[in-house]
Protein backbone atom coordinates (compact mmCIF):
# COMPACT_ATOMS: atom_id res chain seq x y z
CA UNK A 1 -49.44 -45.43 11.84
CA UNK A 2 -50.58 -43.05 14.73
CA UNK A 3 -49.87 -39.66 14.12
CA UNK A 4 -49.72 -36.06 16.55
CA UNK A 5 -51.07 -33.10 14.82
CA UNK A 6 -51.33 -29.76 16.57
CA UNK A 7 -53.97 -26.89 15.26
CA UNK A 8 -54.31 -23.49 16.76
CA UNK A 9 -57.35 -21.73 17.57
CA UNK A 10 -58.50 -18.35 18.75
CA UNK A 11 -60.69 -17.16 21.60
CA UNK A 12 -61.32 -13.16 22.95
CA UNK A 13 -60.35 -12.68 26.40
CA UNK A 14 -60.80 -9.71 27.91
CA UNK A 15 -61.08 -7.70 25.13
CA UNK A 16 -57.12 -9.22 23.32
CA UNK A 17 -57.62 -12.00 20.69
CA UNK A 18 -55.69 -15.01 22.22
CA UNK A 19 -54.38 -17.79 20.55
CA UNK A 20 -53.33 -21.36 21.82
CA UNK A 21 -52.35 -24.77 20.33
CA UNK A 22 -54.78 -27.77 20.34
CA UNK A 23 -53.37 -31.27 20.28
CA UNK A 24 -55.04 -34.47 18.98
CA UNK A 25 -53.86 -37.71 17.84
CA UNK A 26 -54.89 -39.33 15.00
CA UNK A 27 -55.62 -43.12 15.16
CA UNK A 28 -55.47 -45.48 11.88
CA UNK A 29 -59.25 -46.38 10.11
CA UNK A 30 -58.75 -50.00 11.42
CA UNK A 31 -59.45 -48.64 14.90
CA UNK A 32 -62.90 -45.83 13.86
CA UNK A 33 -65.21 -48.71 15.57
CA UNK A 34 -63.38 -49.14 18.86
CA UNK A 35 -62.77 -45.56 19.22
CA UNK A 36 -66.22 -44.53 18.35
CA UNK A 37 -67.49 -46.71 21.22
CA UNK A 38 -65.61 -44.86 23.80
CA UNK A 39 -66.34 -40.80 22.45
CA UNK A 40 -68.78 -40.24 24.91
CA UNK A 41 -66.49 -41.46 28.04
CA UNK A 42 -64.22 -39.40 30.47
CA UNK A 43 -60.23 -40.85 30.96
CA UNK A 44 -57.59 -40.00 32.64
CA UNK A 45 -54.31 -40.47 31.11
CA UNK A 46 -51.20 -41.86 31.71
CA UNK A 47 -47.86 -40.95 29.63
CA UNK A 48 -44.97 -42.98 29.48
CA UNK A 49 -41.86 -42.31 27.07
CA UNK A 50 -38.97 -44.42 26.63
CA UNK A 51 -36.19 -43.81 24.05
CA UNK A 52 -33.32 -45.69 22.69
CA UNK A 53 -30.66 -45.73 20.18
CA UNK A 54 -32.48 -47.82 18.10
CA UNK A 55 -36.31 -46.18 19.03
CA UNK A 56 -38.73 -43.88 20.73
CA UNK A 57 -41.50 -45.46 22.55
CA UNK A 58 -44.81 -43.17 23.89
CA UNK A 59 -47.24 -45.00 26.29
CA UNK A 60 -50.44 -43.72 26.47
CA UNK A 61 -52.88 -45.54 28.95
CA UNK A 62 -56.29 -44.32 29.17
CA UNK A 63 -57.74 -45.36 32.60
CA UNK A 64 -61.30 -44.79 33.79
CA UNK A 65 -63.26 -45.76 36.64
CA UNK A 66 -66.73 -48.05 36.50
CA UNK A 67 -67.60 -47.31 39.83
CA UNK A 68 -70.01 -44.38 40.21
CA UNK A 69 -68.54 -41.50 41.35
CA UNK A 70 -70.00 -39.62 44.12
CA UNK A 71 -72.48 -36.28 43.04
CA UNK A 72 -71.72 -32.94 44.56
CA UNK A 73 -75.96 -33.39 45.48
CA UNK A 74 -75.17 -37.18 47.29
CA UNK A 75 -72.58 -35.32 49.67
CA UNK A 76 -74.87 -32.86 51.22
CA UNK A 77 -75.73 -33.09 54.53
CA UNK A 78 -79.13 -34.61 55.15
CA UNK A 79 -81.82 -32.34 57.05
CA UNK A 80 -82.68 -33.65 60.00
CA UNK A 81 -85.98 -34.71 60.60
């Protein structure tokens, strides 16, 4: 079973004390090694939601990229020599 849980935190801004929610999603135990391999990894993520009589169904795709991605220093103009 996957569940949502939803924490709040705190953080001074400007002098006020603000305070926002924090989502995460907790996976079952079976999953700890598969998950732990991809911690270090940037996704983007896809959500999908369907919902029945009968169910609810949430979609999450995680989607990244293999090919490198350009660096802000690789698209600088040259000097010319």
């Amino acid at each position: 079973m996957v569940r949502f849980q939803r924490r709040w935190a705190s953080k001074r801004y400007k002098g006020k004390k603000r305070r926002y929610p924090i989502y995460s999603v907790n996976f079952p135990a079976e999953l700890n090694q598969k998950v732990e391999a991809k911690l270090k990894k940037d996704f983007a993520l896809n959500w999908t939601e369907k919902e029945t009589s009968e169910e609810e169904t949430i979609s999450l795709t995680f989607t990244r990229s293999k090919l490198k991605q350009p660096s802000p220093q690789d698209s600088k103009h040259k000097p010319k020599v």
